[in-house]
PDB file of N, CA and C in Angstrom:
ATOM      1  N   UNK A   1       4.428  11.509  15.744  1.00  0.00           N
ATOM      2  CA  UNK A   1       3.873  12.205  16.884  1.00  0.00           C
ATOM      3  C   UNK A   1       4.839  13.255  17.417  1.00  0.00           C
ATOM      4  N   UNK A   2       6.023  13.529  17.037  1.00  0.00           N
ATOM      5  CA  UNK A   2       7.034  13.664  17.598  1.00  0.00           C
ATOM      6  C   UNK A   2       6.682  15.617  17.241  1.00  0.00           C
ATOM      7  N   UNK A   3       6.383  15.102  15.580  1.00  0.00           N
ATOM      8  CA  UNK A   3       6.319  16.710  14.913  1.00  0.00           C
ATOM      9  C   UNK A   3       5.290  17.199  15.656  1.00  0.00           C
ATOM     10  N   UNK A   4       3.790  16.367  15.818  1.00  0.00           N
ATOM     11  CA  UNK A   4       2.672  17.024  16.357  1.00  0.00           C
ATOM     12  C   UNK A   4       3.246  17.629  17.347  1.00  0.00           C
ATOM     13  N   UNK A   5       3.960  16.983  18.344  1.00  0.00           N
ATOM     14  CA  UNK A   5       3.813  17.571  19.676  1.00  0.00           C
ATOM     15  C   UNK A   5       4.883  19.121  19.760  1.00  0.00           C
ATOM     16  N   UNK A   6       5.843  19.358  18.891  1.00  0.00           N
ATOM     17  CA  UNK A   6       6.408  20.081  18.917  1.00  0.00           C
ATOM     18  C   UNK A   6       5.765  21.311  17.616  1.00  0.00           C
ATOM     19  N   UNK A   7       5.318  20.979  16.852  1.00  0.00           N
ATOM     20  CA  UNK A   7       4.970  21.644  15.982  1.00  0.00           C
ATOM     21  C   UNK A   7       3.386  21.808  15.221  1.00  0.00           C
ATOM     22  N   UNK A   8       2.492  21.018  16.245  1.00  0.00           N
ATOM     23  CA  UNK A   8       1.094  20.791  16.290  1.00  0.00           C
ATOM     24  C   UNK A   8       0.734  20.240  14.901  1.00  0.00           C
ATOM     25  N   UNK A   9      -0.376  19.934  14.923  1.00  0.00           N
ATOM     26  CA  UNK A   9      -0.964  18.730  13.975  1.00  0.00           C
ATOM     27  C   UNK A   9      -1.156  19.066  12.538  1.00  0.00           C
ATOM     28  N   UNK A  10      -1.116  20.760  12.535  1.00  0.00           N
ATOM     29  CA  UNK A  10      -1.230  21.209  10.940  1.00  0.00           C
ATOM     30  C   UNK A  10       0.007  20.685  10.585  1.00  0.00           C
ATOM     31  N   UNK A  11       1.146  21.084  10.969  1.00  0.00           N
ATOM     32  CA  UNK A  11       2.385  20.695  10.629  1.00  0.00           C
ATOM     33  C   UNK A  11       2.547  19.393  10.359  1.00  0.00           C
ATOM     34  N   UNK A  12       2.271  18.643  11.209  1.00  0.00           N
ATOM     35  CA  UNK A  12       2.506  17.047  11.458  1.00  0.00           C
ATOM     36  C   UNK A  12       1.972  16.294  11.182  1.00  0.00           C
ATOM     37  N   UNK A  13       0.098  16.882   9.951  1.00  0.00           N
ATOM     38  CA  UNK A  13      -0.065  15.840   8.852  1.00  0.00           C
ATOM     39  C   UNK A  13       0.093  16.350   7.296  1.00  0.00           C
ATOM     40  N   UNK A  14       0.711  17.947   7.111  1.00  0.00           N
ATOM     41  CA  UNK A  14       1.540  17.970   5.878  1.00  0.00           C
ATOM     42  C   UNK A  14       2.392  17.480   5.814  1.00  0.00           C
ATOM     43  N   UNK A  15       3.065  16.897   6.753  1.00  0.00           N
ATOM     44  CA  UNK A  15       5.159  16.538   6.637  1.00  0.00           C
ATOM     45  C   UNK A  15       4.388  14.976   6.529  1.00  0.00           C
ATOM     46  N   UNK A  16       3.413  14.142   7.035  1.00  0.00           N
ATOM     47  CA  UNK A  16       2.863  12.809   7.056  1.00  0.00           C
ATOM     48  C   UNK A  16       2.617  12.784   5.795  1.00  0.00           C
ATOM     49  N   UNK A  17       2.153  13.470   5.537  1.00  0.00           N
ATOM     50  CA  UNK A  17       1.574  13.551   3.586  1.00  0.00           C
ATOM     51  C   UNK A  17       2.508  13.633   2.595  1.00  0.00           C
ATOM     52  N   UNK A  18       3.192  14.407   2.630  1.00  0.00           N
ATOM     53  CA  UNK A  18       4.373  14.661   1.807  1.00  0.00           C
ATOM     54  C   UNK A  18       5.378  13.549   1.932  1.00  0.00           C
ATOM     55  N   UNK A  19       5.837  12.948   2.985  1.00  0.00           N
ATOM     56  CA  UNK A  19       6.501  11.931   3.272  1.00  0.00           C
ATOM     57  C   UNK A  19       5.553  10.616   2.695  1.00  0.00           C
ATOM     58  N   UNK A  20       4.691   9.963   2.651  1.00  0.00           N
ATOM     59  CA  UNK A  20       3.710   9.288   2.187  1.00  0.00           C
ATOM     60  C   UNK A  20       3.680   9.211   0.560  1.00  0.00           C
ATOM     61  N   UNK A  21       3.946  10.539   0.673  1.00  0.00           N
ATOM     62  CA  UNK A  21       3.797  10.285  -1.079  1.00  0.00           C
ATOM     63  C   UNK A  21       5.164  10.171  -2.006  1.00  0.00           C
ATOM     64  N   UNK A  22       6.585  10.731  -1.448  1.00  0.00           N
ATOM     65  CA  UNK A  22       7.249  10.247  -1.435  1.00  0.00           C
ATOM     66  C   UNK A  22       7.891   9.017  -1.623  1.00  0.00           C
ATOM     67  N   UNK A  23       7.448   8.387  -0.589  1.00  0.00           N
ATOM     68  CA  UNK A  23       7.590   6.711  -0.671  1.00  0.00           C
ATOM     69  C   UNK A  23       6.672   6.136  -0.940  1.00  0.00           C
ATOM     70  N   UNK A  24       5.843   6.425  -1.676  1.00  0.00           N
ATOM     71  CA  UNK A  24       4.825   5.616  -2.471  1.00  0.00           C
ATOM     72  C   UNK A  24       5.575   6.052  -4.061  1.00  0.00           C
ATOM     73  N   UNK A  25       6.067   6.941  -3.871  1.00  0.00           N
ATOM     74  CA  UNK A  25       6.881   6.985  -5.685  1.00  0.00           C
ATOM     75  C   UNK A  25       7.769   6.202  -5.551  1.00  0.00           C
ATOM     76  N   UNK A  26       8.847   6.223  -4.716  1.00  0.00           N
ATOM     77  CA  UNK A  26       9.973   5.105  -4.541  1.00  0.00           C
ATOM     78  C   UNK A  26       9.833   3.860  -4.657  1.00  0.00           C
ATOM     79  N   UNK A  27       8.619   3.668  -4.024  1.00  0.00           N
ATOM     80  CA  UNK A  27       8.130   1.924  -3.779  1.00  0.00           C
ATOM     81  C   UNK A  27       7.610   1.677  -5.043  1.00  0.00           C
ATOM     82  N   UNK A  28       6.696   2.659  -5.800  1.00  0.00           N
ATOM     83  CA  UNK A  28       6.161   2.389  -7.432  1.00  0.00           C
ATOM     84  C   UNK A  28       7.485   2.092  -8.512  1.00  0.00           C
ATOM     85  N   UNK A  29       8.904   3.118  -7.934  1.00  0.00           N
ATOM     86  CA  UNK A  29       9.793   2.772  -8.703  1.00  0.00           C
ATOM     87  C   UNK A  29      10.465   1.597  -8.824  1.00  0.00           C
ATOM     88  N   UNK A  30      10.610   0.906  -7.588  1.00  0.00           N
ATOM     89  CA  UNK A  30      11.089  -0.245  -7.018  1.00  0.00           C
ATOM     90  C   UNK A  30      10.054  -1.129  -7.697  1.00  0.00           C
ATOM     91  N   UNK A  31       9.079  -1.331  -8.110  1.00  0.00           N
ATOM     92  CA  UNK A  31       8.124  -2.324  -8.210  1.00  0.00           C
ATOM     93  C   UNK A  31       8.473  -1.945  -9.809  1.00  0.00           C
ATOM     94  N   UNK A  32       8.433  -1.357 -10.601  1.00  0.00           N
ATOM     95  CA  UNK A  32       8.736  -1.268 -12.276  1.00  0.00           C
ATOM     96  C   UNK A  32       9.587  -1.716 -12.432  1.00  0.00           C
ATOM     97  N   UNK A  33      11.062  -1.486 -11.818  1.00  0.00           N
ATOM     98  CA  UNK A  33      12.525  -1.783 -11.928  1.00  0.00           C
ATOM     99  C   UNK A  33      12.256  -3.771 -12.320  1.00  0.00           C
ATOM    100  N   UNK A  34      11.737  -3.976 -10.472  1.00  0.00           N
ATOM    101  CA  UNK A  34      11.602  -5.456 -10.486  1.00  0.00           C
ATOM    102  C   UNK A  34      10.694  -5.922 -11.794  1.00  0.00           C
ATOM    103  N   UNK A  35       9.910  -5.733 -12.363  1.00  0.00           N
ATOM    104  CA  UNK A  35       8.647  -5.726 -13.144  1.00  0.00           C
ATOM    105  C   UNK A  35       9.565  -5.439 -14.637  1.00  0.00           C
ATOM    106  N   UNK A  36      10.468  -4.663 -14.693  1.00  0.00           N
ATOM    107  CA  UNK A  36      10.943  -4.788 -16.161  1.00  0.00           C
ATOM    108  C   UNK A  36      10.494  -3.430 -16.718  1.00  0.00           C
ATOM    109  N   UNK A  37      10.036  -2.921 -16.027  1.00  0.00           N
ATOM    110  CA  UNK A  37       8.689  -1.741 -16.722  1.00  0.00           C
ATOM    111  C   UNK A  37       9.507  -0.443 -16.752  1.00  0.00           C
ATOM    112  N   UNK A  38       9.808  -0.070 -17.970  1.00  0.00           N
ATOM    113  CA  UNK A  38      10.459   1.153 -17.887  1.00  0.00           C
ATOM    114  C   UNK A  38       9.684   2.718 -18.520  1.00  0.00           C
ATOM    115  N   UNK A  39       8.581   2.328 -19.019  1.00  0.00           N
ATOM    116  CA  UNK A  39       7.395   2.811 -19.534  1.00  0.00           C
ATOM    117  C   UNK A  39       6.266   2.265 -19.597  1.00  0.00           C
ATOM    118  N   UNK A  40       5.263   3.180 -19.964  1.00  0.00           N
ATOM    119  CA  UNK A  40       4.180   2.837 -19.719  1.00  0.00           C
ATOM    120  C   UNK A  40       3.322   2.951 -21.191  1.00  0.00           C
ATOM    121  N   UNK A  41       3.285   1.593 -21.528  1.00  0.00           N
ATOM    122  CA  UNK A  41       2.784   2.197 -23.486  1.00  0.00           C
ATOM    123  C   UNK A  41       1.046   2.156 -23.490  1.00  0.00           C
ATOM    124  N   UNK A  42       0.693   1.514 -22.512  1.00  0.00           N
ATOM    125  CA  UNK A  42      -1.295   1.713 -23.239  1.00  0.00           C
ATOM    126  C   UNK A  42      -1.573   1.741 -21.672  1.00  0.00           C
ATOM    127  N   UNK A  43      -3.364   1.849 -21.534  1.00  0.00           N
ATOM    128  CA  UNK A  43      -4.144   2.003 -20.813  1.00  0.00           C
ATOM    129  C   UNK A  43      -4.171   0.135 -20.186  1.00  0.00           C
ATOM    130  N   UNK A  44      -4.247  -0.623 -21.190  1.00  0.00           N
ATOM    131  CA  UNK A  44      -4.091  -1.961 -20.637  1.00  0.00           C
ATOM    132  C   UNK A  44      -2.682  -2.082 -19.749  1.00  0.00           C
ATOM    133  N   UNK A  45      -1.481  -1.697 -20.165  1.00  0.00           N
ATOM    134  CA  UNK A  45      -0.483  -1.830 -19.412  1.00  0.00           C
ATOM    135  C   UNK A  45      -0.351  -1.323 -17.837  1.00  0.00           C
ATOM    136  N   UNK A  46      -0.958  -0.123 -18.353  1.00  0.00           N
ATOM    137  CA  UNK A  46      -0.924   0.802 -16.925  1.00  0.00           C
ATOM    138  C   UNK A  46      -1.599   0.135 -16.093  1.00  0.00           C
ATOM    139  N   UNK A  47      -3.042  -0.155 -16.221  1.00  0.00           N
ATOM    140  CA  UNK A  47      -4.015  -1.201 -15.605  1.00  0.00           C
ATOM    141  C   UNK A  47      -3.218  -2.367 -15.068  1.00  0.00           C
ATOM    142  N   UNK A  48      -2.514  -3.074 -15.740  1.00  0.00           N
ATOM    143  CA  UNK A  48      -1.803  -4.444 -15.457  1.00  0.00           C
ATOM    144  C   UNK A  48      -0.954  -4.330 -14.277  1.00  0.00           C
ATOM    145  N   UNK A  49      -0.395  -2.931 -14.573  1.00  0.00           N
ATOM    146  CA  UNK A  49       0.917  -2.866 -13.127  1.00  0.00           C
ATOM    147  C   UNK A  49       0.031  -2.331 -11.971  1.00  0.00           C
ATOM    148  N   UNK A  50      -0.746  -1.351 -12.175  1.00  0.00           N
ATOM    149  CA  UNK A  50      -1.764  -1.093 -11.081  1.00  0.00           C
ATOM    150  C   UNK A  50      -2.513  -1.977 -10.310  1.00  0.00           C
ATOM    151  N   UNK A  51      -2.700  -2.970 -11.033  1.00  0.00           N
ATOM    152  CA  UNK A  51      -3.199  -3.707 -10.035  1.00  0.00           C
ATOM    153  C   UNK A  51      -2.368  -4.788  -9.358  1.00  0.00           C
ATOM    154  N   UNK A  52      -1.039  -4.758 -10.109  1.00  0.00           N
ATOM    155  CA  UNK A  52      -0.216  -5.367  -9.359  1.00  0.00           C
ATOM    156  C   UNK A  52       0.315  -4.687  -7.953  1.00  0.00           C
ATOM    157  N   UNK A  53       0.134  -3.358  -8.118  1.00  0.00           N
ATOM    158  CA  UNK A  53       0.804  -2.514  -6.875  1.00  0.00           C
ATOM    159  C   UNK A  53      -0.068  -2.363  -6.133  1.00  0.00           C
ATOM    160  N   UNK A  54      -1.911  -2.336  -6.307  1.00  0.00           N
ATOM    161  CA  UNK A  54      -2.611  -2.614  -5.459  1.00  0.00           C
ATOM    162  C   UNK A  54      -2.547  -3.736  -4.540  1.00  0.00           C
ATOM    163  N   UNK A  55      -2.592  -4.758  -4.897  1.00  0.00           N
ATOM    164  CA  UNK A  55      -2.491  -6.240  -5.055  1.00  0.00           C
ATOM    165  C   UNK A  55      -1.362  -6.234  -3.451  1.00  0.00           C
ATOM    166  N   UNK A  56       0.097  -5.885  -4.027  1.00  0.00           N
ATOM    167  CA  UNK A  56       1.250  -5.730  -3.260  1.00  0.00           C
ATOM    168  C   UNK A  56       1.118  -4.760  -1.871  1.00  0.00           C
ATOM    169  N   UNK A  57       1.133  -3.672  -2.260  1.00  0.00           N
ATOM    170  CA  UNK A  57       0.803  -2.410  -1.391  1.00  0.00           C
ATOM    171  C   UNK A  57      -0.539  -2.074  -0.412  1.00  0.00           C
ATOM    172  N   UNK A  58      -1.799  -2.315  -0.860  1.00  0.00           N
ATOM    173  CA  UNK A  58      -2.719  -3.149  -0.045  1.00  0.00           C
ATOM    174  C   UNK A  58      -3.923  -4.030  -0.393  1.00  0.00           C
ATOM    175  N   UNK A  59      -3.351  -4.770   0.486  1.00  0.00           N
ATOM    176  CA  UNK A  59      -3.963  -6.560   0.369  1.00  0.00           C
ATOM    177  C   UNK A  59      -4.938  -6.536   0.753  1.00  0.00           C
ATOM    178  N   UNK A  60      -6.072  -7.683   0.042  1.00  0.00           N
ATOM    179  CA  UNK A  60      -7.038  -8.301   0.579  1.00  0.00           C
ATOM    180  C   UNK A  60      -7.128  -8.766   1.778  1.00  0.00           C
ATOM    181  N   UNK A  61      -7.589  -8.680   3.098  1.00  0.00           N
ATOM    182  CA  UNK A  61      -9.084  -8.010   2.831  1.00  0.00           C
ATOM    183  C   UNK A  61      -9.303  -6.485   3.407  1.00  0.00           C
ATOM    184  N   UNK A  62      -7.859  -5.714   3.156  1.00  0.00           N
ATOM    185  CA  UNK A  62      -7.759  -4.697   3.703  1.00  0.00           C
ATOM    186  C   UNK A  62      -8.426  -3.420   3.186  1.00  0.00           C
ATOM    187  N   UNK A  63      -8.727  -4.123   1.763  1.00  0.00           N
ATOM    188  CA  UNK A  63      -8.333  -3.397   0.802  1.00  0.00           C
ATOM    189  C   UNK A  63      -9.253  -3.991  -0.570  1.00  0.00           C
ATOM    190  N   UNK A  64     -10.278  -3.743  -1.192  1.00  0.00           N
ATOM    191  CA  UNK A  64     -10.870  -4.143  -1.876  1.00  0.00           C
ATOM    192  C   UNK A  64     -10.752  -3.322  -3.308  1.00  0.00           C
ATOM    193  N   UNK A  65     -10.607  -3.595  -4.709  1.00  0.00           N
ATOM    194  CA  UNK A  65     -10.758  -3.111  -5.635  1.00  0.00           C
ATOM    195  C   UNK A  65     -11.538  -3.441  -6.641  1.00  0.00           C
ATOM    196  N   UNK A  66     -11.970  -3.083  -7.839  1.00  0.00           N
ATOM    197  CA  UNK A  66     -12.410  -3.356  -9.333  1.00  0.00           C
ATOM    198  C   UNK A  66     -11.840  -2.227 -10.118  1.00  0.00           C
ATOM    199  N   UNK A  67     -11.799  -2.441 -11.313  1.00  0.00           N
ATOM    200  CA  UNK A  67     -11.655  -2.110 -12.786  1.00  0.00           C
ATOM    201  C   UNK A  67     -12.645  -1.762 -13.626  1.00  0.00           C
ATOM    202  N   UNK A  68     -13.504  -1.333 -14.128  1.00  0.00           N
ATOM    203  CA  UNK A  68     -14.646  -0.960 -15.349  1.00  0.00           C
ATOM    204  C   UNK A  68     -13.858  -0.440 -16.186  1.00  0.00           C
TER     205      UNK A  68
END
């Protein structure tokens, strides 16, 4: 709120966004490291950790997913 108020809301939900996505790479890195995962070899694998970081990052019943 700090940016909004000094630098109004265009400003203060690009810097929210950019910051957001940021630490959603960090936290994905942190979760491979722990996980062993240093690549990503098939579509099943990728799937496997994805839904582990869903799973982690947001929970039931916040947060609902499927797979097809």
């Amino acid at each position: 709120m700090a940016f909004v108020q000094q630098f109004g809301w265009d400003v203060g939900n690009r810097l929210n966004k950019e910051l957001a996505t940021k630490m959603g790479k960090v936290a994905m890195h942190h979760l491979m490291k722990e996980l062993g995962v240093t690549g990503v070899k098939d579509v099943l694998e990728f799937r496997h950790i994805l839904e582990i970081a869903l799973g982690l990052f947001y929970p039931w019943p916040d947060f609902e997913f499927e797979f097809e």
